[in-house]
PDB file of N, CA and C in Angstrom:
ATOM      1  N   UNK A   1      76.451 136.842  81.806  1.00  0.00           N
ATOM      2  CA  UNK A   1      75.832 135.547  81.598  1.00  0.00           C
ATOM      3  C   UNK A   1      76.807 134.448  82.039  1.00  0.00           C
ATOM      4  N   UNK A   2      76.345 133.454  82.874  1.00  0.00           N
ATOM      5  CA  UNK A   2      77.362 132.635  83.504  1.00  0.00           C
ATOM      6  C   UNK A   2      76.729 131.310  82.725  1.00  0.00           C
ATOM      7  N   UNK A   3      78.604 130.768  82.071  1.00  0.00           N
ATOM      8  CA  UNK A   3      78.817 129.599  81.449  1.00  0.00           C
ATOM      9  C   UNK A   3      78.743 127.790  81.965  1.00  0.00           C
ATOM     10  N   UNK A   4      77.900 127.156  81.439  1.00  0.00           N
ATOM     11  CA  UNK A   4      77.395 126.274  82.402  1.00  0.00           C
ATOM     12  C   UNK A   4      77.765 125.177  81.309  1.00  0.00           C
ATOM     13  N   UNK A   5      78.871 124.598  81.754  1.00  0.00           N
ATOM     14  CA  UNK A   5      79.482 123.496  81.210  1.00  0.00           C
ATOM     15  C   UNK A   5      78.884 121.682  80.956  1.00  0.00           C
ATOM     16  N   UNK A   6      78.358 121.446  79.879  1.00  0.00           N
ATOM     17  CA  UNK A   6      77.381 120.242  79.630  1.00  0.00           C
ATOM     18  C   UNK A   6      77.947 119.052  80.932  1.00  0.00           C
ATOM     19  N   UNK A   7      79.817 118.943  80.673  1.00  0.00           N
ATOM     20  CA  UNK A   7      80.077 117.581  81.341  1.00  0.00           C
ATOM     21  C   UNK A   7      80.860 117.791  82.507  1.00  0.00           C
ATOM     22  N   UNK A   8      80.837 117.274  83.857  1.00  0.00           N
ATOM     23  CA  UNK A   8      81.403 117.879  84.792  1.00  0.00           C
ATOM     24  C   UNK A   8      83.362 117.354  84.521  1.00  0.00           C
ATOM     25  N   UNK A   9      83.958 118.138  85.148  1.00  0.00           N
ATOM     26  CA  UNK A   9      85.070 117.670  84.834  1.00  0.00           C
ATOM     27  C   UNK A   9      85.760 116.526  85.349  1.00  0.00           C
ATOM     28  N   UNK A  10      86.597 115.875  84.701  1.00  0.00           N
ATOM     29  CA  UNK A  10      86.922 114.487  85.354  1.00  0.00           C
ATOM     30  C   UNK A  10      88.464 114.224  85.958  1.00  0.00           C
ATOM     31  N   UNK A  11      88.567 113.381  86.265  1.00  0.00           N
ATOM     32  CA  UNK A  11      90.436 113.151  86.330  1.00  0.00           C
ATOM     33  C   UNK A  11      90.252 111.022  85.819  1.00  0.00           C
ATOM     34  N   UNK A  12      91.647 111.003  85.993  1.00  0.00           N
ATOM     35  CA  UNK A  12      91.959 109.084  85.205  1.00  0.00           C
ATOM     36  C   UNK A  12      92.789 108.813  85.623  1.00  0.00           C
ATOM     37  N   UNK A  13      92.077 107.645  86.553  1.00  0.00           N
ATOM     38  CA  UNK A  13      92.886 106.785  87.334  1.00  0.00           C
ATOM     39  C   UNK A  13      93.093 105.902  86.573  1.00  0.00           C
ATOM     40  N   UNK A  14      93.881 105.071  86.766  1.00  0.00           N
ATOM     41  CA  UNK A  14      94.538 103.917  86.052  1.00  0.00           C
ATOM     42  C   UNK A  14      95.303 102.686  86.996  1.00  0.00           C
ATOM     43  N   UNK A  15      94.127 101.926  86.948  1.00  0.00           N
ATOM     44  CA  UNK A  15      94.258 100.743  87.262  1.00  0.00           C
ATOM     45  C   UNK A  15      94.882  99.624  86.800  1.00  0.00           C
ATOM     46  N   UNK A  16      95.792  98.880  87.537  1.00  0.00           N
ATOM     47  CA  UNK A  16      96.850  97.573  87.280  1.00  0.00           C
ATOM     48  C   UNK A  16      95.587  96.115  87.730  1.00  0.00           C
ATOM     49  N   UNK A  17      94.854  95.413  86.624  1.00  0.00           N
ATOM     50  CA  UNK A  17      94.595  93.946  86.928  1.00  0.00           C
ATOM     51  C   UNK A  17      95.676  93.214  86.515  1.00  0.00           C
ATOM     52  N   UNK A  18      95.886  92.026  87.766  1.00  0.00           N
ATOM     53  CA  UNK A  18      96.776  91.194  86.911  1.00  0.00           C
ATOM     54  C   UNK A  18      96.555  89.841  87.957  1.00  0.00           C
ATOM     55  N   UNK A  19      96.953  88.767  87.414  1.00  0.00           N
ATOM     56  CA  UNK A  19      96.831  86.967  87.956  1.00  0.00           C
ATOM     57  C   UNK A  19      98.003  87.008  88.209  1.00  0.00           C
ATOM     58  N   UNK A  20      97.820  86.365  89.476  1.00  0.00           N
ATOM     59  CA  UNK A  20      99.109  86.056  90.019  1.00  0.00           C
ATOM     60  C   UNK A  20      98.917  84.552  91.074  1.00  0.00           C
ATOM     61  N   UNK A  21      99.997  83.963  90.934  1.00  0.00           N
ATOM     62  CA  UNK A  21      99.636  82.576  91.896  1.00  0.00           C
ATOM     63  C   UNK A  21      99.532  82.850  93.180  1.00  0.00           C
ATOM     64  N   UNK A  22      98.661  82.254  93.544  1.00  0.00           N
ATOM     65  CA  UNK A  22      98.626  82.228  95.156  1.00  0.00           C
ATOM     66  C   UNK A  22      99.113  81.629  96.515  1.00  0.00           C
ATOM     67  N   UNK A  23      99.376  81.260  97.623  1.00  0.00           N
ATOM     68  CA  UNK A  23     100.430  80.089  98.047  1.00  0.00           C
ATOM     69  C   UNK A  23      99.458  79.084  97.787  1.00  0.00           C
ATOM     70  N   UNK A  24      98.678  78.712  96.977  1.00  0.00           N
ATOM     71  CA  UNK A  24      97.728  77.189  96.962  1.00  0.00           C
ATOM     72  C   UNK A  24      98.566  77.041  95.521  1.00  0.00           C
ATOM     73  N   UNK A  25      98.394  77.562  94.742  1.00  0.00           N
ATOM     74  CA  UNK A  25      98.804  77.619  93.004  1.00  0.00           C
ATOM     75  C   UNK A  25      97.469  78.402  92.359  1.00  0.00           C
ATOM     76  N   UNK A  26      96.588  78.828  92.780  1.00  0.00           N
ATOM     77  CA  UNK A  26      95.754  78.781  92.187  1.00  0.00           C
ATOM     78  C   UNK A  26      95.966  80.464  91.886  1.00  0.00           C
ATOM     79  N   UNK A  27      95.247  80.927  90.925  1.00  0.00           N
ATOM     80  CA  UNK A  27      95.452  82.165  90.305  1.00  0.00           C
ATOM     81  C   UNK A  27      94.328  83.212  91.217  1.00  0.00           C
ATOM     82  N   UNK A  28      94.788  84.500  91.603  1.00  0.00           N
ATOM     83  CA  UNK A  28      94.360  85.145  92.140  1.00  0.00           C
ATOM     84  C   UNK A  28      94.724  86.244  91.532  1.00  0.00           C
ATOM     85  N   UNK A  29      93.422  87.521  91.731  1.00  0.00           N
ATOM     86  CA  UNK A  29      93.665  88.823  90.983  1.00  0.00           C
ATOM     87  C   UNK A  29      94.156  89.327  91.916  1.00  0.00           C
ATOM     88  N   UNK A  30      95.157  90.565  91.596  1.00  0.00           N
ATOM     89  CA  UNK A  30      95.625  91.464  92.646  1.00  0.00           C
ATOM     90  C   UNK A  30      95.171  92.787  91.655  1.00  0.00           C
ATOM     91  N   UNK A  31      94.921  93.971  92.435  1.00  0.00           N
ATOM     92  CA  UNK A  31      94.710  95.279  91.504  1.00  0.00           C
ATOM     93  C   UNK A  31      95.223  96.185  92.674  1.00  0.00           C
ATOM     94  N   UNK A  32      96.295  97.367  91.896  1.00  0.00           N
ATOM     95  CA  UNK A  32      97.270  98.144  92.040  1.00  0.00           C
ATOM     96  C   UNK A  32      96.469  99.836  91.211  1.00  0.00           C
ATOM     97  N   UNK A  33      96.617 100.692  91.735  1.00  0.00           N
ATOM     98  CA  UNK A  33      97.138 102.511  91.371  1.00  0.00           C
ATOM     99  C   UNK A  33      98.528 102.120  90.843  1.00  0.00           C
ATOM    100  N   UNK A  34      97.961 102.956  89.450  1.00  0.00           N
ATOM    101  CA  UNK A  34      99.401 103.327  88.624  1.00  0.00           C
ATOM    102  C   UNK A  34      98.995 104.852  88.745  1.00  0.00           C
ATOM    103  N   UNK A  35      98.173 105.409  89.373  1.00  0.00           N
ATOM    104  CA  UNK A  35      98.601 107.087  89.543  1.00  0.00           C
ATOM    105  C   UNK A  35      96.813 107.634  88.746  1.00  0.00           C
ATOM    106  N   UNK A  36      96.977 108.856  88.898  1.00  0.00           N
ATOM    107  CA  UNK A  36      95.666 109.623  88.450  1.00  0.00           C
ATOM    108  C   UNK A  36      96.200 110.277  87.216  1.00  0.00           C
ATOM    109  N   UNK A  37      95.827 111.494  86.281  1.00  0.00           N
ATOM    110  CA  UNK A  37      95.780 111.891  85.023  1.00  0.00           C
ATOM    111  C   UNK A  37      94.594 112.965  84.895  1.00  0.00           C
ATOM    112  N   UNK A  38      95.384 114.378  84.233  1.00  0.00           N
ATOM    113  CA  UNK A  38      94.343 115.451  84.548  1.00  0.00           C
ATOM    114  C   UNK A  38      93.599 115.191  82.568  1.00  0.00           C
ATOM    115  N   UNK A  39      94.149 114.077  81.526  1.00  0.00           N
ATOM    116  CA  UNK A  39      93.563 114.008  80.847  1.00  0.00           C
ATOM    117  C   UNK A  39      93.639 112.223  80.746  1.00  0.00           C
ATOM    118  N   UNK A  40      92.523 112.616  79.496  1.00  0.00           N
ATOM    119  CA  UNK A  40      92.411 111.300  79.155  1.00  0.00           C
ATOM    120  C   UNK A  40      93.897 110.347  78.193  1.00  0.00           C
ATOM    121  N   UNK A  41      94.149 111.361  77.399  1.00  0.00           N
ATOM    122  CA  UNK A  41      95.514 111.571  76.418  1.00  0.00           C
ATOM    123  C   UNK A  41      96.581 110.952  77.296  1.00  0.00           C
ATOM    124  N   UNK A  42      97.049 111.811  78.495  1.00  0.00           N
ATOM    125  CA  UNK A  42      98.240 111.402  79.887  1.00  0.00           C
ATOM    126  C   UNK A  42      97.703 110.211  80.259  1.00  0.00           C
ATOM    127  N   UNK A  43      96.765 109.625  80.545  1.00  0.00           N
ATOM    128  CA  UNK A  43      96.130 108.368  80.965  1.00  0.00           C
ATOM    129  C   UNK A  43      96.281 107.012  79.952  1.00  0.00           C
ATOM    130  N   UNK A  44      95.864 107.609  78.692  1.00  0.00           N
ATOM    131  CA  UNK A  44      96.055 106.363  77.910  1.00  0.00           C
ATOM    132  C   UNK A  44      97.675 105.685  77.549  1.00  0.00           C
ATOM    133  N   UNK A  45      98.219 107.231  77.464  1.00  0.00           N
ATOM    134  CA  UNK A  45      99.764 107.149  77.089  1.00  0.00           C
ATOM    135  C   UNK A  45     100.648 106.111  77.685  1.00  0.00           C
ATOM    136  N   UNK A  46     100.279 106.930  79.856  1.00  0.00           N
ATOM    137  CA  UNK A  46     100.809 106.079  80.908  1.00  0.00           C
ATOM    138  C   UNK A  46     100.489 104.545  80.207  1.00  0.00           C
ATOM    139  N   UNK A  47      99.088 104.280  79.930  1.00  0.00           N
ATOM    140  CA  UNK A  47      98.677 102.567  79.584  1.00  0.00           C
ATOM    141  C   UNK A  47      99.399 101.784  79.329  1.00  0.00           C
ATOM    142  N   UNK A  48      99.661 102.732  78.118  1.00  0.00           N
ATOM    143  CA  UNK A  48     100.204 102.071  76.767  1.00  0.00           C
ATOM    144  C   UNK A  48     101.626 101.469  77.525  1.00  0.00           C
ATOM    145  N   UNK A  49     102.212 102.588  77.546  1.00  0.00           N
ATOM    146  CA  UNK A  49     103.783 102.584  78.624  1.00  0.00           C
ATOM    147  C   UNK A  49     103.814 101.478  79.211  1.00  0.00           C
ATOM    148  N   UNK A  50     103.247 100.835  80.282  1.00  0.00           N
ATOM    149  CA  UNK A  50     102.875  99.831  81.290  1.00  0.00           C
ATOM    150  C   UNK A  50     102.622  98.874  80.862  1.00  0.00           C
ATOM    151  N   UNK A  51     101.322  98.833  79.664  1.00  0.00           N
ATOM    152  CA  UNK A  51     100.884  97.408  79.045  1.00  0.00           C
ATOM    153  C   UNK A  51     102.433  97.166  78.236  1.00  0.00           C
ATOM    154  N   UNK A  52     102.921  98.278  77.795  1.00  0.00           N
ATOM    155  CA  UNK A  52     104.275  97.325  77.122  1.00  0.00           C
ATOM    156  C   UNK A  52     105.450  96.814  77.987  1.00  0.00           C
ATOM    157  N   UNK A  53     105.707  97.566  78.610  1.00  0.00           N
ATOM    158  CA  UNK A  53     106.617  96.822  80.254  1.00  0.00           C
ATOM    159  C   UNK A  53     106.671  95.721  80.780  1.00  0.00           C
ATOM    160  N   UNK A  54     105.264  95.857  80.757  1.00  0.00           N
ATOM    161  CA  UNK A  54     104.274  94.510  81.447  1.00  0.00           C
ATOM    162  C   UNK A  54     104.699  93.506  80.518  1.00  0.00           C
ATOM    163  N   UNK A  55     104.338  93.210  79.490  1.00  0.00           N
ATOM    164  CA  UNK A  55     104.583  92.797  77.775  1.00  0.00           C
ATOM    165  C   UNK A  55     105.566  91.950  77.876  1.00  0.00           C
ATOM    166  N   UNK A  56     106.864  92.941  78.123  1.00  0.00           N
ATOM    167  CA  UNK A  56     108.172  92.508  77.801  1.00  0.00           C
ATOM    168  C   UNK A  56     108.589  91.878  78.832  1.00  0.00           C
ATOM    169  N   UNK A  57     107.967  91.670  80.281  1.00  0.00           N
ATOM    170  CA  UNK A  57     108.618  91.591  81.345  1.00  0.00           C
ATOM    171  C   UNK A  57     108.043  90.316  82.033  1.00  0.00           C
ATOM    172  N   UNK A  58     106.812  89.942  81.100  1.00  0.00           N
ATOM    173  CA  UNK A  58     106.315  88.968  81.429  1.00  0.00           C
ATOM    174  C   UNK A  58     106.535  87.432  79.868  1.00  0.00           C
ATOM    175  N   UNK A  59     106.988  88.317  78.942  1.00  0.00           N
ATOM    176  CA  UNK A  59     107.620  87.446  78.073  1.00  0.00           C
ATOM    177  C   UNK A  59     109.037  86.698  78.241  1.00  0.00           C
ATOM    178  N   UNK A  60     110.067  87.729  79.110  1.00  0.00           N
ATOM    179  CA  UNK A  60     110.848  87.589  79.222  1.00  0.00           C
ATOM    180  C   UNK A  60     111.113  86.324  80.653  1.00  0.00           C
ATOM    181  N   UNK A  61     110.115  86.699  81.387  1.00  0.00           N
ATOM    182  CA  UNK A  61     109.873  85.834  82.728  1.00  0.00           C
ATOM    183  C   UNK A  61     109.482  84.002  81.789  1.00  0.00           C
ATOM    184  N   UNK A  62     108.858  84.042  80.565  1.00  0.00           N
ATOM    185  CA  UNK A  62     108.292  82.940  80.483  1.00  0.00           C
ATOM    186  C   UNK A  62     109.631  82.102  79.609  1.00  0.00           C
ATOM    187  N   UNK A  63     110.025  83.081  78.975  1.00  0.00           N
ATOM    188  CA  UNK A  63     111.212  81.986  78.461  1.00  0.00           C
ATOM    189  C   UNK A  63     112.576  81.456  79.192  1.00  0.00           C
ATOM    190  N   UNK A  64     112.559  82.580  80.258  1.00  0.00           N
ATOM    191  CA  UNK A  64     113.692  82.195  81.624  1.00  0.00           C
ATOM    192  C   UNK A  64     113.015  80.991  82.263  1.00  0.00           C
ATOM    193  N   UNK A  65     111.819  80.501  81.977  1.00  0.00           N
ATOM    194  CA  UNK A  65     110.785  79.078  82.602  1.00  0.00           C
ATOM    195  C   UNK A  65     110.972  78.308  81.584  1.00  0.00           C
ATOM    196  N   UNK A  66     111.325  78.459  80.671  1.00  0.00           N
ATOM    197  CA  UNK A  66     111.011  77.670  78.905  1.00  0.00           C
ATOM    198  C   UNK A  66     110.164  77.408  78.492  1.00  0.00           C
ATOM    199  N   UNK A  67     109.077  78.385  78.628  1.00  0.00           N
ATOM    200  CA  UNK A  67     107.585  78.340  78.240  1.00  0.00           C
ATOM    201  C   UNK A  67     107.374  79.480  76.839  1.00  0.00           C
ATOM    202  N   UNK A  68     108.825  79.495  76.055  1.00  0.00           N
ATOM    203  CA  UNK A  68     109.256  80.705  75.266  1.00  0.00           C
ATOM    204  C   UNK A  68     108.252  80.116  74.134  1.00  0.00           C
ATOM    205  N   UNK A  69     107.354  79.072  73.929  1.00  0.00           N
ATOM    206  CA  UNK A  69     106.272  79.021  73.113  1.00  0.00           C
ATOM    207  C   UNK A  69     104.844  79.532  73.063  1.00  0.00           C
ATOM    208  N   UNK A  70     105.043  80.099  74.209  1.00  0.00           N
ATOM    209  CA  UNK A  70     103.416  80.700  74.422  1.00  0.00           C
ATOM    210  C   UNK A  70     103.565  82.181  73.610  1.00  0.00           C
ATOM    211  N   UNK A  71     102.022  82.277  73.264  1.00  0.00           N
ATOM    212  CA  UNK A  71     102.022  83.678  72.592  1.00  0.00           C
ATOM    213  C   UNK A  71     101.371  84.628  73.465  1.00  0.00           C
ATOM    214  N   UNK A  72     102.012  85.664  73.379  1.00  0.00           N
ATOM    215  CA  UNK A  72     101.764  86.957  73.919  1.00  0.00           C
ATOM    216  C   UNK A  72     101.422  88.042  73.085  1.00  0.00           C
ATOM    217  N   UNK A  73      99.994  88.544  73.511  1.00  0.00           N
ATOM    218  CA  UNK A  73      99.444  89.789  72.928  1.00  0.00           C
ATOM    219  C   UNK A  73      98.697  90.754  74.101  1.00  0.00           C
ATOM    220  N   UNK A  74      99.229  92.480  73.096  1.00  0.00           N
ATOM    221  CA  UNK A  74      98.557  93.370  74.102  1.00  0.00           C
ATOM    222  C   UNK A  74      97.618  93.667  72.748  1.00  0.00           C
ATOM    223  N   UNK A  75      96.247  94.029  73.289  1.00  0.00           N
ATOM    224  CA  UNK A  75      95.403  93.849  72.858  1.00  0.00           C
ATOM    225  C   UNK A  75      94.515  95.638  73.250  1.00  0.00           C
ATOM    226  N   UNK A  76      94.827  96.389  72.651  1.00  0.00           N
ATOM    227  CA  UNK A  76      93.947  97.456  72.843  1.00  0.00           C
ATOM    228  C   UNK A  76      92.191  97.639  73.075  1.00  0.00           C
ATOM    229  N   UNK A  77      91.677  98.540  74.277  1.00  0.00           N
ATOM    230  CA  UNK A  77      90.302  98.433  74.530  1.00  0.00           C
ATOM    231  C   UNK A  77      89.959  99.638  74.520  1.00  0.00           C
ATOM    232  N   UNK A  78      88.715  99.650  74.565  1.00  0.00           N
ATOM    233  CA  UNK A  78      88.216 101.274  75.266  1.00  0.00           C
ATOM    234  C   UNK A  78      88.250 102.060  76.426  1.00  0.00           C
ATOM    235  N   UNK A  79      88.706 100.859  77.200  1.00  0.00           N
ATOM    236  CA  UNK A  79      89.262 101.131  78.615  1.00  0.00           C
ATOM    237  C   UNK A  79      90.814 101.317  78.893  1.00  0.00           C
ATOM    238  N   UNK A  80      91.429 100.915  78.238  1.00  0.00           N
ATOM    239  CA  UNK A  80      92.794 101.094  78.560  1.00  0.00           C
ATOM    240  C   UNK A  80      93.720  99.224  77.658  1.00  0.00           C
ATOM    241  N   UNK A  81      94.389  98.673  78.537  1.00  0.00           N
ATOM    242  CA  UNK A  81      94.762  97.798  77.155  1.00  0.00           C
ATOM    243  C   UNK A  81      95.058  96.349  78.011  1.00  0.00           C
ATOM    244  N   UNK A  82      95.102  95.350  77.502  1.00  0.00           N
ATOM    245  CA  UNK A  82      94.854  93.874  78.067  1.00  0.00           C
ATOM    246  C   UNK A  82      96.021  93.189  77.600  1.00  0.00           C
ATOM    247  N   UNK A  83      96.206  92.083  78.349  1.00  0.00           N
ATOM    248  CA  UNK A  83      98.057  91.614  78.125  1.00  0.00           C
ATOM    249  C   UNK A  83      97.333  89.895  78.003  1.00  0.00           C
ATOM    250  N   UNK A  84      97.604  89.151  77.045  1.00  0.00           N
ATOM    251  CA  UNK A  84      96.755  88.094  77.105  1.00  0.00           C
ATOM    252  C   UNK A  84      98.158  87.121  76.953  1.00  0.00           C
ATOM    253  N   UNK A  85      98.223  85.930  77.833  1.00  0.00           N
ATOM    254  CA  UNK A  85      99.278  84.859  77.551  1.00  0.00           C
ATOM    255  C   UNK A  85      98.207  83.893  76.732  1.00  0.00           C
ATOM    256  N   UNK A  86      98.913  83.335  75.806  1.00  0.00           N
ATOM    257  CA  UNK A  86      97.843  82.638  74.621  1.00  0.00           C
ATOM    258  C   UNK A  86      96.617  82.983  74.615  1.00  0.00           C
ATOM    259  N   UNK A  87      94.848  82.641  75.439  1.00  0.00           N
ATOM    260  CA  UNK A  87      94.171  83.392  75.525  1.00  0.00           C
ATOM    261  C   UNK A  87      93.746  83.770  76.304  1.00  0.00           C
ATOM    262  N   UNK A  88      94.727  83.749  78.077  1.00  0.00           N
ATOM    263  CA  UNK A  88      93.687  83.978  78.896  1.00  0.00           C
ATOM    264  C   UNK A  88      94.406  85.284  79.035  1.00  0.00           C
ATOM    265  N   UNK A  89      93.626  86.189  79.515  1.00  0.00           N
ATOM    266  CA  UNK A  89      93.853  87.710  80.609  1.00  0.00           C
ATOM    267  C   UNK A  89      94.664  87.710  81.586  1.00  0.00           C
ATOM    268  N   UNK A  90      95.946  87.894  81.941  1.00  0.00           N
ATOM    269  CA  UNK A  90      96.511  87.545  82.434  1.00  0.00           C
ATOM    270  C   UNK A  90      96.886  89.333  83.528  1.00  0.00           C
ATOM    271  N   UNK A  91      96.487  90.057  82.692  1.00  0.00           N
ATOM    272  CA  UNK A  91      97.032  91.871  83.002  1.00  0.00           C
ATOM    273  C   UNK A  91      95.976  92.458  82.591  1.00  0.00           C
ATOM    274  N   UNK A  92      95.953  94.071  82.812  1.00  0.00           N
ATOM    275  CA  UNK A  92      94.991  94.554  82.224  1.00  0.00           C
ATOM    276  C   UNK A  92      95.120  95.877  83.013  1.00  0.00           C
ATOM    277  N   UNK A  93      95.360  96.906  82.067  1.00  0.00           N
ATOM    278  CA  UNK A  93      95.657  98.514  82.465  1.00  0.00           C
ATOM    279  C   UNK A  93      94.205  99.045  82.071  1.00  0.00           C
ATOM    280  N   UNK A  94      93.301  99.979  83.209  1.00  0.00           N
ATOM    281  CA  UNK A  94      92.296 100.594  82.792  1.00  0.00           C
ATOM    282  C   UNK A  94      91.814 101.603  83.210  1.00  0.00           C
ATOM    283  N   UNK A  95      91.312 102.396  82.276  1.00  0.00           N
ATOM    284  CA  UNK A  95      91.210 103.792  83.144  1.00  0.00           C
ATOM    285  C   UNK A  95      89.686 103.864  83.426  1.00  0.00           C
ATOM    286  N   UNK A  96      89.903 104.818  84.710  1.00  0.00           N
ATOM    287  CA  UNK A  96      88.655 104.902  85.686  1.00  0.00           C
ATOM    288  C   UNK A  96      88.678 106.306  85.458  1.00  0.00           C
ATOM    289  N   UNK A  97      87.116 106.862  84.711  1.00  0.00           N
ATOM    290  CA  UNK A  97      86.932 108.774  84.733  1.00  0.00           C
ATOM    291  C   UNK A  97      85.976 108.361  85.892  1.00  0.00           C
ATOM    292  N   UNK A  98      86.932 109.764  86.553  1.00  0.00           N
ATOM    293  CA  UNK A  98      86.055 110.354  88.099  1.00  0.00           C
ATOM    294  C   UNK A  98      85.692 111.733  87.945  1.00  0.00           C
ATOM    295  N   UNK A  99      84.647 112.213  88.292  1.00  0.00           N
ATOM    296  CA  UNK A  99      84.427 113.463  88.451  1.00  0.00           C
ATOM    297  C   UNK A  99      85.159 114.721  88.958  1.00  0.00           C
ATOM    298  N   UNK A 100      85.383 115.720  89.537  1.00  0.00           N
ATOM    299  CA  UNK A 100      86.259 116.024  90.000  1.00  0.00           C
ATOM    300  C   UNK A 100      84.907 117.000  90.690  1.00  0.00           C
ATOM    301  N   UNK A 101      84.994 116.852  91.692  1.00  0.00           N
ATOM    302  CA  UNK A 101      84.110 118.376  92.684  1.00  0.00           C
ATOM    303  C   UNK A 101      84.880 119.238  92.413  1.00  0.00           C
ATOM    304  N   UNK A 102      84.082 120.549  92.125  1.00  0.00           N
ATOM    305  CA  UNK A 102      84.566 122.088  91.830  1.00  0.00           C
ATOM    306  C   UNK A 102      84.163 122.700  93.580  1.00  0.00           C
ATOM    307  N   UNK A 103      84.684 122.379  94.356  1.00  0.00           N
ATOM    308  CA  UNK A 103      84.233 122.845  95.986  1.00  0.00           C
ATOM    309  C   UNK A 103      85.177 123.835  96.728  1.00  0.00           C
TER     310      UNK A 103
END
């Protein structure tokens, strides 16, 4: 009797959003591969990893400006996790499930 699996199998990509100035000033998204993931577990982990990097590296950038009053939060989702400077979205790690062909 051959076993016929409900969900096809997937892999998790993990996607980098983030604002960045543009040569006008004006804010523009750029989106980056932080790599694939044969689970969801390795995928969220990588996130986490990154959204805190990100975190520290963009806190640290704002008080070398003297903007060391703004608040910074990472903000956990169902997708992966969001980096907010006071309230706008500024980052944003997320994972993408892809199928995987059995071919």
């Amino acid at each position: 009797m051959q076993h016929i699996q409900p969900f096809a199998k997937e892999e998790y990509a993990l996607l980098h959003f983030s604002l960045i100035p543009s040569e006008q000033g004006k804010l523009a998204q750029r989106t980056s591969a932080c790599g694939v993931y044969r689970t969801i577990e390795e995928a969220f982990s990588a996130a986490r990893r990154m959204a805190s990097d990100e975190w520290q590296r963009l806190r640290n950038q704002a008080t070398e400006q003297g903007n060391a009053g703004e608040t910074w939060h990472v903000i956990d989702t169902e997708f992966g996790y969001d980096l907010k400077r006071n309230f706008l979205v500024v980052s944003r790690f997320w994972i993408h499930a892809k199928a995987i062909s059995e071919t």
